[in-house]
N, C-alpha and C. Protein backbone atom coordinates (compact mmCIF):
# COMPACT_ATOMS: atom_id res chain seq x y z
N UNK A 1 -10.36 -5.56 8.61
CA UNK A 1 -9.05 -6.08 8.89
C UNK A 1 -8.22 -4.96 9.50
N UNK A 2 -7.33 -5.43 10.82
CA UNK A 2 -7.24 -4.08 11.39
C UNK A 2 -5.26 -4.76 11.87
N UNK A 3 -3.99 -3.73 10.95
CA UNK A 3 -3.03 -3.97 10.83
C UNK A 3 -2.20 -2.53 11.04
N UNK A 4 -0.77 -3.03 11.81
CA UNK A 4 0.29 -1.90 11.79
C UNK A 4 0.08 -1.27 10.70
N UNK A 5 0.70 0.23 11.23
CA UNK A 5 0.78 1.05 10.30
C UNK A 5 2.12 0.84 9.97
N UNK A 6 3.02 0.94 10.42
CA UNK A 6 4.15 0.55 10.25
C UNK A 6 4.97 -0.54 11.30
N UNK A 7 6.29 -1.53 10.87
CA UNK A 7 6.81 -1.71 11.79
C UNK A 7 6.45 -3.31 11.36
N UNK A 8 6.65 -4.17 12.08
CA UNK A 8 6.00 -5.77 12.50
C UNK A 8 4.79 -5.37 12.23
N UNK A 9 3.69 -6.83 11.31
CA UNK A 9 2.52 -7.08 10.88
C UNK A 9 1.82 -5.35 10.02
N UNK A 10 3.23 -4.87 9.08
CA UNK A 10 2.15 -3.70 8.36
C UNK A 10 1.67 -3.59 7.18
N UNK A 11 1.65 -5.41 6.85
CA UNK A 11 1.09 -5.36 5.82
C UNK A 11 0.26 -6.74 6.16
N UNK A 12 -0.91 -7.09 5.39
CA UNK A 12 -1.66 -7.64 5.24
C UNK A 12 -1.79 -8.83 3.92
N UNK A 13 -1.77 -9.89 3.81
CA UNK A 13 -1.61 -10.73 2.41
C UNK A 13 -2.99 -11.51 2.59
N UNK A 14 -3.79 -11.36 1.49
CA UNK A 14 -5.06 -12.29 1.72
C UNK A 14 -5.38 -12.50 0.69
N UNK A 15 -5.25 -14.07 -0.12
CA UNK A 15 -5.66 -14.78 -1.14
C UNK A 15 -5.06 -14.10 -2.26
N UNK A 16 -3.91 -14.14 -1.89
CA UNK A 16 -2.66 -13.80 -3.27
C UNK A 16 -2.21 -12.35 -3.24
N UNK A 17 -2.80 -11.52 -2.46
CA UNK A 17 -2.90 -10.27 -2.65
C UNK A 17 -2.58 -9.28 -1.24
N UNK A 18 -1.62 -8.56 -1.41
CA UNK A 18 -1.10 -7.84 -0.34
C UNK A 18 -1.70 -6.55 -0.13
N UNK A 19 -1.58 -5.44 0.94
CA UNK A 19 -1.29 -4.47 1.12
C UNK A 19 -0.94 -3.51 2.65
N UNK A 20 -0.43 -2.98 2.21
CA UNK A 20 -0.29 -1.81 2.95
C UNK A 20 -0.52 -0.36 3.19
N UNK A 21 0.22 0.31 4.02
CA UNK A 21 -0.77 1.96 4.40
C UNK A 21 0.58 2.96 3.97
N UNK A 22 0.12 3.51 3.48
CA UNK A 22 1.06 4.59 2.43
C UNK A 22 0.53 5.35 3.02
N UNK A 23 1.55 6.35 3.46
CA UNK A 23 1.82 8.00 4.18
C UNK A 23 2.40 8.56 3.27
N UNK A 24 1.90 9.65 2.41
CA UNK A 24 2.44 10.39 1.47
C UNK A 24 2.60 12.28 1.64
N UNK A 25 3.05 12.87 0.99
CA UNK A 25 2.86 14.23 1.41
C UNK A 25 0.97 14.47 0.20
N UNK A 26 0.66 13.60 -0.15
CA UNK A 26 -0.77 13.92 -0.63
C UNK A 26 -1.38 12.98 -0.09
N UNK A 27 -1.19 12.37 1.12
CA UNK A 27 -2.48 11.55 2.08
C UNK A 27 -2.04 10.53 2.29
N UNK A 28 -2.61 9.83 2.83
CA UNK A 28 -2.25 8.53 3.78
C UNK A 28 -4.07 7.55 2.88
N UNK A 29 -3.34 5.94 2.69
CA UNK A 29 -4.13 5.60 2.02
C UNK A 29 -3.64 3.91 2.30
N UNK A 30 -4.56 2.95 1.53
CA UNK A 30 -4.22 1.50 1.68
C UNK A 30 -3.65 1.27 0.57
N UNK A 31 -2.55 0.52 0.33
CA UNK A 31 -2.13 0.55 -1.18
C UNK A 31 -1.86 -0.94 -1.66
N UNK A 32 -2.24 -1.27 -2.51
CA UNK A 32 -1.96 -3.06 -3.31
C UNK A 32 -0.43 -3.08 -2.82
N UNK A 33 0.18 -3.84 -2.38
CA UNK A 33 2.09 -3.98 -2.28
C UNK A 33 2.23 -4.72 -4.00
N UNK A 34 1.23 -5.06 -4.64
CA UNK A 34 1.95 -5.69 -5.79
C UNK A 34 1.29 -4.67 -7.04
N UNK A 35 2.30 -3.94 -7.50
CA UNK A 35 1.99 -3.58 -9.18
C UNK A 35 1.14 -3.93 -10.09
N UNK A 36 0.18 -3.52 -10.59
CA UNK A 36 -0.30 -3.91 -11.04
C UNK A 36 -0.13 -4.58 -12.48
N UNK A 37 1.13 -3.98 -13.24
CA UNK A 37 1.36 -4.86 -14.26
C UNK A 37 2.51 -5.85 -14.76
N UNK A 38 3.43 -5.91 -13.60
CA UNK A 38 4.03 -6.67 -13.55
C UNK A 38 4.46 -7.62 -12.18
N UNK A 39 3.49 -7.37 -10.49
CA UNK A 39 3.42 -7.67 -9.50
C UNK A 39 4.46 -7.43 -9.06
N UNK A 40 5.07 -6.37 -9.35
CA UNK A 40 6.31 -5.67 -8.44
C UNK A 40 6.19 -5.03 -6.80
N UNK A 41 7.10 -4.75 -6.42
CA UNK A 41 6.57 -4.58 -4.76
C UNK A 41 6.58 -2.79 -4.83
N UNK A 42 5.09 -2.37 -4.83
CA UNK A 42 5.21 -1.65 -4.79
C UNK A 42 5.25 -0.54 -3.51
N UNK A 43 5.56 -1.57 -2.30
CA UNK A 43 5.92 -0.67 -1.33
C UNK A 43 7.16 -0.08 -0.97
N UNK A 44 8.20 -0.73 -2.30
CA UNK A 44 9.37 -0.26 -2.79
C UNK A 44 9.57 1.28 -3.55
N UNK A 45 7.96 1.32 -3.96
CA UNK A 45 8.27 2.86 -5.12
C UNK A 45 8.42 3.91 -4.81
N UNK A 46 8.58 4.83 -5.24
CA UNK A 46 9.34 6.24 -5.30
C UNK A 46 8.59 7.20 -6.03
N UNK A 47 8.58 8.31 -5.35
CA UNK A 47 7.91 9.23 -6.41
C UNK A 47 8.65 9.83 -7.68
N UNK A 48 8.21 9.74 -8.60
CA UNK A 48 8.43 10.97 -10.37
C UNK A 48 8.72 12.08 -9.77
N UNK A 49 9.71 12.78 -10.07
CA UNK A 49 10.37 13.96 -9.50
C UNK A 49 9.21 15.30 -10.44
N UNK A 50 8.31 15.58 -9.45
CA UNK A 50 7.92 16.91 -10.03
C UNK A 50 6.36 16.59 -10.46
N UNK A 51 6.00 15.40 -9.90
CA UNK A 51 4.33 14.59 -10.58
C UNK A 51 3.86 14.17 -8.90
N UNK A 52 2.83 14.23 -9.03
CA UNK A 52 2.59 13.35 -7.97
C UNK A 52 2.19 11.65 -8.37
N UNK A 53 3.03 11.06 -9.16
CA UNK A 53 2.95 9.66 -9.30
C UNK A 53 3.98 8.73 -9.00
N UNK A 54 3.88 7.20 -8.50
CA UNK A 54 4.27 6.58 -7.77
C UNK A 54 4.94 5.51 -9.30
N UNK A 55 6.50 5.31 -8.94
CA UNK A 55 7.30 4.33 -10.18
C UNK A 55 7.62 3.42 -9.46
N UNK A 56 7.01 1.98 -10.14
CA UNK A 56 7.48 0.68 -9.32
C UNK A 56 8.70 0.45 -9.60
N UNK A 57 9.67 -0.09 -8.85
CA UNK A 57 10.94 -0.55 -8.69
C UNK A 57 11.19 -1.50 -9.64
N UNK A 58 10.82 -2.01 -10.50
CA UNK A 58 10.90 -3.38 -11.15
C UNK A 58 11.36 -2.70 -12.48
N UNK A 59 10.27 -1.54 -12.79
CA UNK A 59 10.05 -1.62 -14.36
C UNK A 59 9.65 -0.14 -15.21
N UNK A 60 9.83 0.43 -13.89
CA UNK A 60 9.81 2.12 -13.61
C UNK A 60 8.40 2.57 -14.77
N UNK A 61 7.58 1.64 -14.10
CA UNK A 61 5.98 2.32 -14.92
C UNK A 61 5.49 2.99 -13.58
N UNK A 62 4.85 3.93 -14.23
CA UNK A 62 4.08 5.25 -13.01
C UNK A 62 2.86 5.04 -12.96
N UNK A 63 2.53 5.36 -11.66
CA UNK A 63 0.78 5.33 -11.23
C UNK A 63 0.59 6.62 -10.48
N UNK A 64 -0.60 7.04 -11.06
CA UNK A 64 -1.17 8.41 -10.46
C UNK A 64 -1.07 7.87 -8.60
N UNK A 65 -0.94 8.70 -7.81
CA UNK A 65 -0.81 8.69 -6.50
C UNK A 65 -2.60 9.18 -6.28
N UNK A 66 -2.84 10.15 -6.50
CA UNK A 66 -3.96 10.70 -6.60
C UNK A 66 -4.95 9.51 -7.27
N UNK A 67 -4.91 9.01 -7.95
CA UNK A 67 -5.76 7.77 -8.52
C UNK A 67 -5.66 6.35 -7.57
N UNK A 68 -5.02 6.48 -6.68
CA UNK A 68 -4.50 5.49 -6.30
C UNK A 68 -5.38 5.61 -4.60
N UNK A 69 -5.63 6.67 -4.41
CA UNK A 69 -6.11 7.26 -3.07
C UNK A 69 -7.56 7.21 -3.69
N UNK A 70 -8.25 7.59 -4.74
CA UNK A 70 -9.36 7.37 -4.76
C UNK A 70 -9.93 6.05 -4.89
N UNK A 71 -9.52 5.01 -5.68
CA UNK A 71 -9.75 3.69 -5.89
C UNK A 71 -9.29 2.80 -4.92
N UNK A 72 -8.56 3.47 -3.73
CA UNK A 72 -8.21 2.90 -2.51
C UNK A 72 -9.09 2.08 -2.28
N UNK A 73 -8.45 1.63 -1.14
CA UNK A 73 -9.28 0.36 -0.26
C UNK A 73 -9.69 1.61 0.89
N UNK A 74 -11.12 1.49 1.41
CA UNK A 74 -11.75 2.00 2.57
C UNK A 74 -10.89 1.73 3.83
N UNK A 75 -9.97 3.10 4.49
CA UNK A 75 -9.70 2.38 5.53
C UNK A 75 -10.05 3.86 6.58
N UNK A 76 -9.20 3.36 8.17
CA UNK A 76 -9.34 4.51 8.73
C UNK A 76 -8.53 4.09 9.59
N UNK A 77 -7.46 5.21 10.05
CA UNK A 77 -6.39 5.09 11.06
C UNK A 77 -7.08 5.18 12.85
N UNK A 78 -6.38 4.45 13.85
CA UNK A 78 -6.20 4.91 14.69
C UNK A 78 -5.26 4.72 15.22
N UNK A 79 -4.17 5.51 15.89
CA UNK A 79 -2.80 5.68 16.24
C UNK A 79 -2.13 4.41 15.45
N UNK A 80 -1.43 3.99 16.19
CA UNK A 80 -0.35 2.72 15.11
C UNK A 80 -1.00 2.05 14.22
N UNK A 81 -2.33 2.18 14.46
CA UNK A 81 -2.95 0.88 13.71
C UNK A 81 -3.86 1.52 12.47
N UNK A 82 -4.56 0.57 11.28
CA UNK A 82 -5.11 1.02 10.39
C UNK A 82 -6.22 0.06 10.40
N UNK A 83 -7.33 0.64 10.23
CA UNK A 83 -8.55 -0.84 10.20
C UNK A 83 -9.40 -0.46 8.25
N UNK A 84 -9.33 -1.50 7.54
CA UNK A 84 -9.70 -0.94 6.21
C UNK A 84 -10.38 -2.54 5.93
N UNK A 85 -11.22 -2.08 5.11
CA UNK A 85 -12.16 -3.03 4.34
C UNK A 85 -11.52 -3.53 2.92
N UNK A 86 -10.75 -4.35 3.08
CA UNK A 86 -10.48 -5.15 2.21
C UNK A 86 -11.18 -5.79 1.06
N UNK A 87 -10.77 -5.78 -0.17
CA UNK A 87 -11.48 -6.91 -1.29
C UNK A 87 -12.02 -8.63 -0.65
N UNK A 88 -13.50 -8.83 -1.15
CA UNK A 88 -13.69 -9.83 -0.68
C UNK A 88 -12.45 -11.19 -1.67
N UNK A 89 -12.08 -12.08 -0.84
CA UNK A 89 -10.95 -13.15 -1.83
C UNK A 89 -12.10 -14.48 -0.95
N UNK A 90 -12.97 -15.00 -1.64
CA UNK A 90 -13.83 -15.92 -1.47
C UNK A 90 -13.58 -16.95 -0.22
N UNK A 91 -12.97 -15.98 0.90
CA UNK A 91 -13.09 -16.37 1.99
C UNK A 91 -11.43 -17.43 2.58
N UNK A 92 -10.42 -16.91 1.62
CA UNK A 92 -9.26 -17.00 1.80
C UNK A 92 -8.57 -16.34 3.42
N UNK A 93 -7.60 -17.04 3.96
CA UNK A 93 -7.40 -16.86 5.22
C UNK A 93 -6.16 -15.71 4.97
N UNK A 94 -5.93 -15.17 6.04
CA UNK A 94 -4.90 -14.03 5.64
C UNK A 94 -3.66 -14.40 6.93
N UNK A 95 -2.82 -13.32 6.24
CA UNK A 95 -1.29 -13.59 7.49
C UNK A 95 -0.86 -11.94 7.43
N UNK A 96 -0.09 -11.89 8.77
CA UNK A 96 0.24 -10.28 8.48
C UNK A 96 2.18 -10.92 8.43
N UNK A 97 2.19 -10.29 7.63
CA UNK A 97 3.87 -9.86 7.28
C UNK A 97 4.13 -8.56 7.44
N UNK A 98 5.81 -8.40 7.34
CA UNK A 98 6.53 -7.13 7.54
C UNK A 98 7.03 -6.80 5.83
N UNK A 99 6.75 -5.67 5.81
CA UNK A 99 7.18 -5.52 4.20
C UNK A 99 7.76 -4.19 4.52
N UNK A 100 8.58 -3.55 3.57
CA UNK A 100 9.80 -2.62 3.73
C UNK A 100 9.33 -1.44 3.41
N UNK A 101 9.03 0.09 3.58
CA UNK A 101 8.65 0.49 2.69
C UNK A 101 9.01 1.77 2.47
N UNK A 102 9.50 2.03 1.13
CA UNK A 102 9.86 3.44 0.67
C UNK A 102 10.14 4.22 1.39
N UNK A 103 10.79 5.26 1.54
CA UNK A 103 10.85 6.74 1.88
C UNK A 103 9.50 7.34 1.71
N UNK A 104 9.08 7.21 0.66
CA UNK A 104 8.19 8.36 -0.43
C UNK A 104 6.75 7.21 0.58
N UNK A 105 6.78 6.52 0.69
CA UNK A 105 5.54 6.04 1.20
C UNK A 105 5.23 6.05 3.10
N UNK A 106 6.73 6.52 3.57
CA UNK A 106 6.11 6.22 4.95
C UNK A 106 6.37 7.62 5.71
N UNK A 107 5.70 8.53 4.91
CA UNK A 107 5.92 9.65 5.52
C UNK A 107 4.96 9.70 6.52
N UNK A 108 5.14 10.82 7.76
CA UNK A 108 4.25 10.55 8.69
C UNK A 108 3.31 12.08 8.78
């Protein structure tokens, strides 16, 4: 699946489930847009002042950033665009949307 990095279509939604490409000062990666424990948008979050972990906007629970880059989704940039291997969703159709995202996530 091959989507903006930023800007119009930079996120991806397929069979309930979003994401997008997080630019961080510890790497550039594909990231779920929904929280995992309360489906918050986590292309809203912010980094823990002094951690390298990511606090969803909803409910200010933290996720390793570093954990988050390894259990990533497989992707690989080329200029604007990002092409990454997505979770199979039993053959659910997808849409690209614009989703907003952080400071802390769209570093370049």
């Amino acid at each position: 699946m091959t989507f903006a990095v930023e800007g119009r279509d930079n996120c991806v939604a397929i069979g309930g489930s979003a994401y997008v490409y997080a630019r961080t000062e510890h790497g550039s990666f594909v990231l779920s847009a929904n929280c995992p424990h309360r489906g918050g948008p986590l292309n809203l979050a912010e980094f823990e002042p002094g951690r390298s972990r990511l606090v969803c906007p909803w409910h200010d629970r933290a996720a390793s950033v570093t954990k988050a880059i390894k259990a990533g989704v497989p992707a690989v940039r080329h200029g604007d665009r990002v092409t990454a291997v997505l979770p199979d969703h039993d053959g659910a159709g997808y849409t690209l949307e614009h989703r907003p995202m952080s400071g802390a996530l769209a570093r370049c």
